[in-house]
PDB file of N, CA and C in Angstrom:
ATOM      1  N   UNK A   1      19.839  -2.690  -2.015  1.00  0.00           N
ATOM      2  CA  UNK A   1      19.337  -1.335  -2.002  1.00  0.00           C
ATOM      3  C   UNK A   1      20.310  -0.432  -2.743  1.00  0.00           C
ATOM      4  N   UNK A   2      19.507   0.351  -3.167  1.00  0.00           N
ATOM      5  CA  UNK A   2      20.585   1.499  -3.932  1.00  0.00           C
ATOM      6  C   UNK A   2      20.940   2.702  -3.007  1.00  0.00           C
ATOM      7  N   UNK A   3      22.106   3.492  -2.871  1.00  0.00           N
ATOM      8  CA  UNK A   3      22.330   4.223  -1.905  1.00  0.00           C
ATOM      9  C   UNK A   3      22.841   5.838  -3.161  1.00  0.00           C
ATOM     10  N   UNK A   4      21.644   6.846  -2.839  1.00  0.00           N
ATOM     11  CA  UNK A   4      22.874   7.955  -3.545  1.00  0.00           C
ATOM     12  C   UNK A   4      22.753   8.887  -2.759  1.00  0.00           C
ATOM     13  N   UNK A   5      23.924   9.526  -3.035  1.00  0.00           N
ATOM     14  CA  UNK A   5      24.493  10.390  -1.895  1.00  0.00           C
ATOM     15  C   UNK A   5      24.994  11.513  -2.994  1.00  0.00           C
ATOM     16  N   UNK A   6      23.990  12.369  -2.145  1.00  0.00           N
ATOM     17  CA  UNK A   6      24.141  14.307  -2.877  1.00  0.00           C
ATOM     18  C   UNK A   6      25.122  15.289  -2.250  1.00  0.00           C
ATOM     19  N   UNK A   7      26.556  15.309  -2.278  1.00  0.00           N
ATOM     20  CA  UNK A   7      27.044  16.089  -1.005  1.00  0.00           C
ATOM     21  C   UNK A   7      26.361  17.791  -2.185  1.00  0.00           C
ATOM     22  N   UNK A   8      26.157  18.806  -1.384  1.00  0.00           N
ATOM     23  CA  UNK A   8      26.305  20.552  -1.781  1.00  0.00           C
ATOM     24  C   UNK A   8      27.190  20.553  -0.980  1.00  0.00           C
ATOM     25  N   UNK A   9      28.506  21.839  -1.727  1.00  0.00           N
ATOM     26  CA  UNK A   9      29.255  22.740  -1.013  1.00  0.00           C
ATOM     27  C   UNK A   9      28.866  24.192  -0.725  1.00  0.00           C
ATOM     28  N   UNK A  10      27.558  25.008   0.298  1.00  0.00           N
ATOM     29  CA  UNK A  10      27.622  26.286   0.135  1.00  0.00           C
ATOM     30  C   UNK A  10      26.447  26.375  -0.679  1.00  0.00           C
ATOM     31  N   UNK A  11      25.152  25.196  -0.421  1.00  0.00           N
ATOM     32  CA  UNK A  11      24.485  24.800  -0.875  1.00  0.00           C
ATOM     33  C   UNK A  11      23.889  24.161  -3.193  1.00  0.00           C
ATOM     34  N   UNK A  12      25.670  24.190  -3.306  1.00  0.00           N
ATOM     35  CA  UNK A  12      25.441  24.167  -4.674  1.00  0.00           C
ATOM     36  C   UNK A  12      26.004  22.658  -4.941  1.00  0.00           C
ATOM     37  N   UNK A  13      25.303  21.954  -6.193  1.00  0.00           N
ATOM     38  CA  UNK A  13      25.778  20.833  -6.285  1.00  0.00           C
ATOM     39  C   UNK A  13      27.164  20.381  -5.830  1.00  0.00           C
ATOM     40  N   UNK A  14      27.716  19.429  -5.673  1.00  0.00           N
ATOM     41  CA  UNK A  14      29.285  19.350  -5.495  1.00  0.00           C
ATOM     42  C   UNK A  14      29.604  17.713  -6.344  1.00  0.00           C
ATOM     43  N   UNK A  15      28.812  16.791  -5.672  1.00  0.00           N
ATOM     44  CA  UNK A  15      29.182  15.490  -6.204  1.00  0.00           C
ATOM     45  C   UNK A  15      27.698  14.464  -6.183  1.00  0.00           C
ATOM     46  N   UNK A  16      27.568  13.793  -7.095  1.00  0.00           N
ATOM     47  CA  UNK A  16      26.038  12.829  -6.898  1.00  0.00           C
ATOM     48  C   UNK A  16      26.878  11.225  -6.736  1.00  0.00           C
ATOM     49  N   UNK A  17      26.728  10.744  -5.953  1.00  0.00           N
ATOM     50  CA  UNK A  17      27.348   8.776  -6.224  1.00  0.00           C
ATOM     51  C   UNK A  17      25.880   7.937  -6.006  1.00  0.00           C
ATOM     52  N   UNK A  18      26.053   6.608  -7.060  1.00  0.00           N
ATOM     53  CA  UNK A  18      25.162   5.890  -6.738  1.00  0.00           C
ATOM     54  C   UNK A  18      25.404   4.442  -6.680  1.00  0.00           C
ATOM     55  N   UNK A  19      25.244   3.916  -5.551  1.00  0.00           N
ATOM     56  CA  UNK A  19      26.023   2.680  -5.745  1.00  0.00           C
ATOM     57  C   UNK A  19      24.774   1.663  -5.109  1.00  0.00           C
ATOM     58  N   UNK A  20      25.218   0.405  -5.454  1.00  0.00           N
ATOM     59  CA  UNK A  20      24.442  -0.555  -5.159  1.00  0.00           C
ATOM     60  C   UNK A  20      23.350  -1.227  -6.095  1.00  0.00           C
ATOM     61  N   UNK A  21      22.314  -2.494  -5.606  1.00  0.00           N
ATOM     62  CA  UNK A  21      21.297  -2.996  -6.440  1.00  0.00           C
ATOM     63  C   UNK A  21      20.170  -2.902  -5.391  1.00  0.00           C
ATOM     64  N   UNK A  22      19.002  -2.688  -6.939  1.00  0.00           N
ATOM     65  CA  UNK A  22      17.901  -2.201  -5.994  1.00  0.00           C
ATOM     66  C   UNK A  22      17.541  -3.729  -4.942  1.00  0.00           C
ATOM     67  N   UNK A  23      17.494  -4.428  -5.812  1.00  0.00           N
ATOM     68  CA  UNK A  23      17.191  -5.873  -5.328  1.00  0.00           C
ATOM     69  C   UNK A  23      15.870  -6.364  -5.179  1.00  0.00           C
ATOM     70  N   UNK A  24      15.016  -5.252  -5.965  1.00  0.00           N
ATOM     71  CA  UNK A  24      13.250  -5.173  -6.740  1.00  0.00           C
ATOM     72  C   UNK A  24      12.875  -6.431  -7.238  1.00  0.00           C
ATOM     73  N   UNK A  25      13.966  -7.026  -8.342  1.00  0.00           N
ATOM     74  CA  UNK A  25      13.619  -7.923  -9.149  1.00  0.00           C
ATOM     75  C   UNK A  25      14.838  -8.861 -10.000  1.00  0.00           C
ATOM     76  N   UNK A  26      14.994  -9.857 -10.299  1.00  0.00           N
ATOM     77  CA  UNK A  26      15.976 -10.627 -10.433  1.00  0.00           C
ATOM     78  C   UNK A  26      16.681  -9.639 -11.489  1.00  0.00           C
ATOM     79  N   UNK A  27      17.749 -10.013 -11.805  1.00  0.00           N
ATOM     80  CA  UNK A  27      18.963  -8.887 -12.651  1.00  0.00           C
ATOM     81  C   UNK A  27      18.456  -8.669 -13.860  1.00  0.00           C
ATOM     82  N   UNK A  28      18.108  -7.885 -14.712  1.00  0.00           N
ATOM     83  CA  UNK A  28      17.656  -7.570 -16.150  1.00  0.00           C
ATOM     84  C   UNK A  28      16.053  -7.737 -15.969  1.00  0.00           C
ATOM     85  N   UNK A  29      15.688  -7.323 -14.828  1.00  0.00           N
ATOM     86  CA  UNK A  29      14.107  -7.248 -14.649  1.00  0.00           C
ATOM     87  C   UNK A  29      13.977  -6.368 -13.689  1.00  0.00           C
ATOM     88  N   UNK A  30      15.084  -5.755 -13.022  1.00  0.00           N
ATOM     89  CA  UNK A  30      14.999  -4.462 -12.208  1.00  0.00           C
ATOM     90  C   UNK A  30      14.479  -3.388 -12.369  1.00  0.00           C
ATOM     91  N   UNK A  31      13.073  -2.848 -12.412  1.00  0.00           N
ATOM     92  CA  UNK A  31      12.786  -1.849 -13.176  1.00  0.00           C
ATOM     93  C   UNK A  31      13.021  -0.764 -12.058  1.00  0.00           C
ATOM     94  N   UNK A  32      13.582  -0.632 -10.926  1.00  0.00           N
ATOM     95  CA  UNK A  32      13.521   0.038 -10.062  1.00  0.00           C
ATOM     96  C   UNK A  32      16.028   0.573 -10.453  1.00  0.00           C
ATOM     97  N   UNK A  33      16.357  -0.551 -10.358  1.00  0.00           N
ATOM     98  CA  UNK A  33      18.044  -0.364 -11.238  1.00  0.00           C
ATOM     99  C   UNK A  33      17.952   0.172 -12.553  1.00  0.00           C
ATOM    100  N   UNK A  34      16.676  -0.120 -12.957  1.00  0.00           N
ATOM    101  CA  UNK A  34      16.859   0.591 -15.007  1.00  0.00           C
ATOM    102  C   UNK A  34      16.757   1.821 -14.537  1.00  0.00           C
ATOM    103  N   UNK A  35      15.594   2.230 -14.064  1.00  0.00           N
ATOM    104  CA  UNK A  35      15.267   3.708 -13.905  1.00  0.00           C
ATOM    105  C   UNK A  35      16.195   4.700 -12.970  1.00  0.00           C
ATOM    106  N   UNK A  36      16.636   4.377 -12.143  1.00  0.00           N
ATOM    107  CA  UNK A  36      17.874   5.095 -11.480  1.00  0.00           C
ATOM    108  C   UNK A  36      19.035   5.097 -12.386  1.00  0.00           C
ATOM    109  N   UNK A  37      19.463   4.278 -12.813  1.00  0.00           N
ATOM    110  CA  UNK A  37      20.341   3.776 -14.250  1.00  0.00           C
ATOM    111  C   UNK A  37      20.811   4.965 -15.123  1.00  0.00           C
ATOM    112  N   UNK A  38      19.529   5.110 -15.523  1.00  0.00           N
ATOM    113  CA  UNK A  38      18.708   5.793 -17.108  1.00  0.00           C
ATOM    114  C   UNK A  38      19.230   7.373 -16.397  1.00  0.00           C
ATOM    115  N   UNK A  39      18.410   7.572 -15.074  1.00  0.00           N
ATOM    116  CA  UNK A  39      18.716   8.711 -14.703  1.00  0.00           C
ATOM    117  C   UNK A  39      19.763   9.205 -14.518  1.00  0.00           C
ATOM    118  N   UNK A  40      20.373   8.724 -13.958  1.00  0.00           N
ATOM    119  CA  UNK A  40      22.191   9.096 -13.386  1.00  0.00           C
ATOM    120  C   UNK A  40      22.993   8.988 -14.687  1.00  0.00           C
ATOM    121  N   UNK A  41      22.937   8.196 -15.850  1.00  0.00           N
ATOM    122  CA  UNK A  41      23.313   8.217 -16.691  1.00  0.00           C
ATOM    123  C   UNK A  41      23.591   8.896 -17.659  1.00  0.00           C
ATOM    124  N   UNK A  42      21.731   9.452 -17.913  1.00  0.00           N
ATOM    125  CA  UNK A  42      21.046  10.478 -18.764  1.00  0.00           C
ATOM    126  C   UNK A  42      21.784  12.164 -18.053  1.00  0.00           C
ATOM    127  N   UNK A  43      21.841  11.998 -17.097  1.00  0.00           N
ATOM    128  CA  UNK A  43      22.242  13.330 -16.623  1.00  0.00           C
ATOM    129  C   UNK A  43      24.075  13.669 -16.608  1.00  0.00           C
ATOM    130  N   UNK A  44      24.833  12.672 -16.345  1.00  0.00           N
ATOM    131  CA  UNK A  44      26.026  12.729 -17.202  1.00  0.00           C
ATOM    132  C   UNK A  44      25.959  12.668 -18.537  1.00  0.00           C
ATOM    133  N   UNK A  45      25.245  12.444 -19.049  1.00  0.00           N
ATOM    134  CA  UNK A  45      25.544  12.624 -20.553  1.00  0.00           C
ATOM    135  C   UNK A  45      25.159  14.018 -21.178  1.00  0.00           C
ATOM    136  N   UNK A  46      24.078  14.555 -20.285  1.00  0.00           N
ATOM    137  CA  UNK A  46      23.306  15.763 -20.527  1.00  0.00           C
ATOM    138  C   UNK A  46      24.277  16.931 -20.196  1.00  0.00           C
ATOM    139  N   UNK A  47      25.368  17.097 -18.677  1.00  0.00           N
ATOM    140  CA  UNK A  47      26.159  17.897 -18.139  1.00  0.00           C
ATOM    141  C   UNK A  47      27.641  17.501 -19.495  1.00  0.00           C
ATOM    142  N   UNK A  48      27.553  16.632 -19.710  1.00  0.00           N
ATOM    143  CA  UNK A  48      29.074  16.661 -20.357  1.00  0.00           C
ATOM    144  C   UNK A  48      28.424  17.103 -22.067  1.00  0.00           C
ATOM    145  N   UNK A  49      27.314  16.957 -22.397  1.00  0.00           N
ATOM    146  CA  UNK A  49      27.072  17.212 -23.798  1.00  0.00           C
ATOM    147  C   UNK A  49      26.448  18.802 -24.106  1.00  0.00           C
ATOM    148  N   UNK A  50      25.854  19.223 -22.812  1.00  0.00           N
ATOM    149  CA  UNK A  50      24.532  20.233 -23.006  1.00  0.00           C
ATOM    150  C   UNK A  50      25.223  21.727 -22.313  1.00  0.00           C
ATOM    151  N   UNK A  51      26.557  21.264 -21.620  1.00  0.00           N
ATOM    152  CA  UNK A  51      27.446  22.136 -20.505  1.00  0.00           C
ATOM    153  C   UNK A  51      28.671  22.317 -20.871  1.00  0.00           C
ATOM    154  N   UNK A  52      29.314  23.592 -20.643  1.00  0.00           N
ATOM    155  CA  UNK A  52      31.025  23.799 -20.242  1.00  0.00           C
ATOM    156  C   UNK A  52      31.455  22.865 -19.022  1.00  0.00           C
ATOM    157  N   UNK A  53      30.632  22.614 -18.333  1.00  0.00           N
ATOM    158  CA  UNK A  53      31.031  22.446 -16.737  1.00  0.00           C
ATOM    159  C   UNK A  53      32.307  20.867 -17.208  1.00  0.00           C
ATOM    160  N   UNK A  54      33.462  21.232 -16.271  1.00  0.00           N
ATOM    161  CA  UNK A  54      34.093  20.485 -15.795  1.00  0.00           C
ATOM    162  C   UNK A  54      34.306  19.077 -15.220  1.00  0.00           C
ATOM    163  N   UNK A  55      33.487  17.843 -15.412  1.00  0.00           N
ATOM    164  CA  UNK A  55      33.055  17.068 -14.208  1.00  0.00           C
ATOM    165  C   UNK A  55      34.536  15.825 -14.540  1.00  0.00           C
ATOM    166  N   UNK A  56      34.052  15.452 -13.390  1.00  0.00           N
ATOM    167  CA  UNK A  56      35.076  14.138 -13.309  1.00  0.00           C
ATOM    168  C   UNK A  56      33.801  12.895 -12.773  1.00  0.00           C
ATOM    169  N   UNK A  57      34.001  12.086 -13.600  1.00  0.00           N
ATOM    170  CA  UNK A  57      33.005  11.018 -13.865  1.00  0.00           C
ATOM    171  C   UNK A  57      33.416   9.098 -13.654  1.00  0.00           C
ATOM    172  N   UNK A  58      33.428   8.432 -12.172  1.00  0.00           N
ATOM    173  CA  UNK A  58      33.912   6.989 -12.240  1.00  0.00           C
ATOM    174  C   UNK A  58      32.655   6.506 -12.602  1.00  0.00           C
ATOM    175  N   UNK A  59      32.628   5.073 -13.560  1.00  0.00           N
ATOM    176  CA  UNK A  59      31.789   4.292 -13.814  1.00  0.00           C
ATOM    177  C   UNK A  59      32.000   3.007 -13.897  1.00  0.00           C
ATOM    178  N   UNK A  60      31.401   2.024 -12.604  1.00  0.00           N
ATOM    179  CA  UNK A  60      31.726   0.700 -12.533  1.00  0.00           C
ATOM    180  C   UNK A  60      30.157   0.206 -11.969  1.00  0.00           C
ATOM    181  N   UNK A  61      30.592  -1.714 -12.394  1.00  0.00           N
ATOM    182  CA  UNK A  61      29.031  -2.565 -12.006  1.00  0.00           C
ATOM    183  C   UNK A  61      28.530  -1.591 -10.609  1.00  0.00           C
ATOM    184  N   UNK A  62      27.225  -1.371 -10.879  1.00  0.00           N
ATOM    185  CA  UNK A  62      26.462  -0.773  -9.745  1.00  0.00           C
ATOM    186  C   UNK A  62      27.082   0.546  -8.877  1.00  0.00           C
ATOM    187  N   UNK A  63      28.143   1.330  -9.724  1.00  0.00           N
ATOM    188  CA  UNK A  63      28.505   2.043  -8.959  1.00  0.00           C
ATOM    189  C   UNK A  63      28.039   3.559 -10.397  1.00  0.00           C
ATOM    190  N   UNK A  64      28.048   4.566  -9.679  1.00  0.00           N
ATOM    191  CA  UNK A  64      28.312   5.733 -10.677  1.00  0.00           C
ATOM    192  C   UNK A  64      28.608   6.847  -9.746  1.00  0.00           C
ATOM    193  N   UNK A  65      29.358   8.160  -9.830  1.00  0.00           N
ATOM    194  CA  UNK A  65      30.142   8.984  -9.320  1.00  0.00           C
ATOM    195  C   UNK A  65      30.467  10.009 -10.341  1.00  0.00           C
ATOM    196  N   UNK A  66      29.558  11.305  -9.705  1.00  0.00           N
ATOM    197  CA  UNK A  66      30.041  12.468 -10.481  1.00  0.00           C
ATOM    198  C   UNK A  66      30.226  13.675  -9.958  1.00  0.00           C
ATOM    199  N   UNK A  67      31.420  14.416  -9.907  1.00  0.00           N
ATOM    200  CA  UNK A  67      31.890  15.278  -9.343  1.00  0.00           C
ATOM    201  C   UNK A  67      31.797  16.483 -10.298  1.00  0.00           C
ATOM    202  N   UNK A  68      31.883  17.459  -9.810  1.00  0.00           N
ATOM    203  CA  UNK A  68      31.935  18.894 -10.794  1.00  0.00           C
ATOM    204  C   UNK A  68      33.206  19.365 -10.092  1.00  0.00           C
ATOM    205  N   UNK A  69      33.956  19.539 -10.714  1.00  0.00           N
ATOM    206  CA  UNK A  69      35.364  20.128 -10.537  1.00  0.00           C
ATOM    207  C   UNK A  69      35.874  21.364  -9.995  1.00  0.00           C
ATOM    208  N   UNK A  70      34.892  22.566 -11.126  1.00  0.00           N
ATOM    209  CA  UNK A  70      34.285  23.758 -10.801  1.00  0.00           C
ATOM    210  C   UNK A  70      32.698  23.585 -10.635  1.00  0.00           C
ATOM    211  N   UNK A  71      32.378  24.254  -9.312  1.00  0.00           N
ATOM    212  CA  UNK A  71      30.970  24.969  -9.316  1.00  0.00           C
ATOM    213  C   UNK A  71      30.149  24.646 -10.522  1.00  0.00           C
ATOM    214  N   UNK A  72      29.008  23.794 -10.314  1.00  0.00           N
ATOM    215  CA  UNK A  72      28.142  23.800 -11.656  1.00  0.00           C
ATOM    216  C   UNK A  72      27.562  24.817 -12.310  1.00  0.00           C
ATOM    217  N   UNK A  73      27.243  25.012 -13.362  1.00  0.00           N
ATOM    218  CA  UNK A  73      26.775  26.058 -14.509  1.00  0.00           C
ATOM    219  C   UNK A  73      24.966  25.869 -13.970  1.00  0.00           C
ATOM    220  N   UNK A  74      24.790  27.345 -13.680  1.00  0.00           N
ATOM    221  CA  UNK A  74      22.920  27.071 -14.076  1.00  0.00           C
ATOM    222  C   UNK A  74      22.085  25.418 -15.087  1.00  0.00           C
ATOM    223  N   UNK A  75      22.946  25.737 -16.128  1.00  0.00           N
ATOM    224  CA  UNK A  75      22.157  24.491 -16.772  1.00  0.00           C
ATOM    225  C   UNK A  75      21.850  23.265 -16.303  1.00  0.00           C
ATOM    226  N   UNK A  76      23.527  23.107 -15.551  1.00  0.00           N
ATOM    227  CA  UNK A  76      24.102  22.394 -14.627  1.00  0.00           C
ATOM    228  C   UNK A  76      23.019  21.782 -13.704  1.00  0.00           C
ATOM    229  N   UNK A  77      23.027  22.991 -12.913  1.00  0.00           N
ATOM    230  CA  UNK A  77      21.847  22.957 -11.608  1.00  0.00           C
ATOM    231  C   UNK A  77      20.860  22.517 -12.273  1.00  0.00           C
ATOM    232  N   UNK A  78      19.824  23.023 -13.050  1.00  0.00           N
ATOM    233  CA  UNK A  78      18.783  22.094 -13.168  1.00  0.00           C
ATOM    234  C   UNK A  78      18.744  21.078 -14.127  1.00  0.00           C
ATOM    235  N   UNK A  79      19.744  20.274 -14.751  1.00  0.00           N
ATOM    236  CA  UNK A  79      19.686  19.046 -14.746  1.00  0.00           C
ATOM    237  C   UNK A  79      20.369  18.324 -13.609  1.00  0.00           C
ATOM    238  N   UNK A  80      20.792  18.881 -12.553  1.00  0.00           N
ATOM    239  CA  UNK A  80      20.979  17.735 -11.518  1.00  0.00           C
ATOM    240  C   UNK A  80      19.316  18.164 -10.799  1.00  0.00           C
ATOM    241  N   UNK A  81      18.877  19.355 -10.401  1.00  0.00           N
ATOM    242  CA  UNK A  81      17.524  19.509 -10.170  1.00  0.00           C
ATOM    243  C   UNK A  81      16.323  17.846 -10.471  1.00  0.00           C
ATOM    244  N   UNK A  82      16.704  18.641 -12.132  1.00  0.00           N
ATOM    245  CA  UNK A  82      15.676  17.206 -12.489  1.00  0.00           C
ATOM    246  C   UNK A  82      16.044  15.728 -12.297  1.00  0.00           C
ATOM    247  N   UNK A  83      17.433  15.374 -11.924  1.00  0.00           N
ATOM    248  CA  UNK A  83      17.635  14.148 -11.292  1.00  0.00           C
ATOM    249  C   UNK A  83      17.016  13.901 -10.196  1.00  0.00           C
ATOM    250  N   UNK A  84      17.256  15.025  -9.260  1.00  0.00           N
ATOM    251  CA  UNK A  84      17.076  14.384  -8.374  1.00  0.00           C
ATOM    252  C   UNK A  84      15.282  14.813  -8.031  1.00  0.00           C
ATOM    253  N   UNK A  85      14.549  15.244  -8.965  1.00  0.00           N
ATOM    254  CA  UNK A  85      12.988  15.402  -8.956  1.00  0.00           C
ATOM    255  C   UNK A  85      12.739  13.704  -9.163  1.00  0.00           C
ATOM    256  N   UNK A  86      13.589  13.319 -10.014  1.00  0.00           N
ATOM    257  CA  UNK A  86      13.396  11.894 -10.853  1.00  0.00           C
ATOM    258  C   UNK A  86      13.699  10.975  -9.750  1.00  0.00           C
ATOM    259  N   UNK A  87      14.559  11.219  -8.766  1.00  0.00           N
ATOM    260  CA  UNK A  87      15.165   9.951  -8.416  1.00  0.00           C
ATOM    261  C   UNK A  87      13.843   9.892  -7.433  1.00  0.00           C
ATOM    262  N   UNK A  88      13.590  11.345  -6.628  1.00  0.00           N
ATOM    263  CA  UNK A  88      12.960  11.469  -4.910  1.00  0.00           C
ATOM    264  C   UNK A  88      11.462  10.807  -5.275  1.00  0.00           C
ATOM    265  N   UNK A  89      10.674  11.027  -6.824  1.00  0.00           N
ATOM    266  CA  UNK A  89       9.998  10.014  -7.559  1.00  0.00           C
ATOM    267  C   UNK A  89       9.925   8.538  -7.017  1.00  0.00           C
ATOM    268  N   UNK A  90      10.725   8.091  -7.623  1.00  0.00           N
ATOM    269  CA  UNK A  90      11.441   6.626  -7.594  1.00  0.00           C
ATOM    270  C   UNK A  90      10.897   6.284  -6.188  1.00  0.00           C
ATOM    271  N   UNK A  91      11.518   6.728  -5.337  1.00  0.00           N
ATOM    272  CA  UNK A  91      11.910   6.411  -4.040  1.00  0.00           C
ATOM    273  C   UNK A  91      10.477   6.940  -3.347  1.00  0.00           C
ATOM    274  N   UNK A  92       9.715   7.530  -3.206  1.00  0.00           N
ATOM    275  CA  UNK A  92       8.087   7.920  -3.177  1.00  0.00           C
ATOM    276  C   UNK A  92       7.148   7.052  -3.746  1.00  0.00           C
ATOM    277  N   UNK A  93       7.500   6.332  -5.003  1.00  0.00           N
ATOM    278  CA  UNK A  93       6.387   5.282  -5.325  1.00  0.00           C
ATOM    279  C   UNK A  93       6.910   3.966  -4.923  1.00  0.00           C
ATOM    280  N   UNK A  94       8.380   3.710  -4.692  1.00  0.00           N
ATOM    281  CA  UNK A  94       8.318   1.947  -4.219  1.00  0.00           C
ATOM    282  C   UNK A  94       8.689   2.448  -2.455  1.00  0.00           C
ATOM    283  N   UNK A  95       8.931   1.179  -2.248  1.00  0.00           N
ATOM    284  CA  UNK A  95       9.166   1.070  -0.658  1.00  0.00           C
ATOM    285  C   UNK A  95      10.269   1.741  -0.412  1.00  0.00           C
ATOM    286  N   UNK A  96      11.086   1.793   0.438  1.00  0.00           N
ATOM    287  CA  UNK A  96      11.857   2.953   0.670  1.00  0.00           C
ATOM    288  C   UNK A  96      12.994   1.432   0.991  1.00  0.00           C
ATOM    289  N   UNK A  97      12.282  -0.063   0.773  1.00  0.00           N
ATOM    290  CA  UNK A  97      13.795  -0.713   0.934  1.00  0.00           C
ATOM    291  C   UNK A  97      14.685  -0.481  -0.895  1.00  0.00           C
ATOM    292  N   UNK A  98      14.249   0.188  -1.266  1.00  0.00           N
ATOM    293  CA  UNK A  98      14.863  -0.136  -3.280  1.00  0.00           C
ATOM    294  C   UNK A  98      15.967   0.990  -3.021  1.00  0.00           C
ATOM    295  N   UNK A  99      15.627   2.341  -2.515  1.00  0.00           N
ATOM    296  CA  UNK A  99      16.211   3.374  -2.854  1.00  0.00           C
ATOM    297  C   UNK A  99      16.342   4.312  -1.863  1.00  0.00           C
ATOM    298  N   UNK A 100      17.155   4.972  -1.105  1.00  0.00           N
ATOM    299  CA  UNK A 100      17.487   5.684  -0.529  1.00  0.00           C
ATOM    300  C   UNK A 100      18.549   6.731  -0.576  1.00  0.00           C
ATOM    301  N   UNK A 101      17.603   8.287  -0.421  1.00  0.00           N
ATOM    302  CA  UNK A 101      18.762   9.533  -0.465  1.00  0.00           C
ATOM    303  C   UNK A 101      19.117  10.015   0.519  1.00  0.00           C
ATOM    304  N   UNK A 102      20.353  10.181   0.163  1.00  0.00           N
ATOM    305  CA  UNK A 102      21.431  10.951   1.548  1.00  0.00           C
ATOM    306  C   UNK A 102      21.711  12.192   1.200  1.00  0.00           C
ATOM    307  N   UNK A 103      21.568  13.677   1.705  1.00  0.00           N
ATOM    308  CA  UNK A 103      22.106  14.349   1.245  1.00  0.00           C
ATOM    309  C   UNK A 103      22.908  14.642   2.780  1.00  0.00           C
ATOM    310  N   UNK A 104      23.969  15.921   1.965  1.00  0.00           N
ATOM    311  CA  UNK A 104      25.366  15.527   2.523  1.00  0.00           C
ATOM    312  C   UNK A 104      25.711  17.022   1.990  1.00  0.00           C
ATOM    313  N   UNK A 105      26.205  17.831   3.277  1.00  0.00           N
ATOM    314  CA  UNK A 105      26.886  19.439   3.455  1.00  0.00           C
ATOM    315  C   UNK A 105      28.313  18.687   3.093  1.00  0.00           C
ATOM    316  N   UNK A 106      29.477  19.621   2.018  1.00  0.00           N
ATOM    317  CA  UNK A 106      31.120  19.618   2.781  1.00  0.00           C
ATOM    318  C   UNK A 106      31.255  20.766   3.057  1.00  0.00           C
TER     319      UNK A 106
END
């Protein structure tokens, strides 16, 4: 199963992590791991290319982790918005064993 976890500080983004395998379909046939993948991916690339914002970014097998350093930028907000429109998607059309969201106050 994939596990991501949304903490807000003060209700504004703070950090997105996503770790784990969906376990949908044998490895390189995961279409449920591509598409979470693509997303979490696509949206670090979008905040570090499309933004000022600050982030601090780990990337390992089945893991991803992104922090905003400072407070995210509007733009910010709605591309994590549309992540997580994308992910709550995901997790609404398969079974709820592939994907599961945590959100999370600090």
């Amino acid at each position: 199963m994939i596990t991501v976890t949304v903490w807000r500080k003060n209700g504004e983004f703070n950090r997105v992590e996503s770790k784990g395998h969906a376990g949908f379909a044998e490895e390189g046939r995961d279409i449920i791991c591509a598409a979470v993948s693509a997303l979490m991916v696509n949206t670090v690339n979008s905040i570090d290319s499309f933004t000022d914002d600050v982030i601090h970014v780990i990337s390992d097998e089945g893991y991803l982790s992104l922090e905003f350093i400072v407070g995210p930028s509007k733009e910010s907000k709605l591309l994590m918005d549309s992540l997580m429109l994308g992910l709550s998607q995901i997790q609404d059309s398969y079974e709820k064993d592939y994907l599961k969201i945590i959100a999370k106050e600090v």
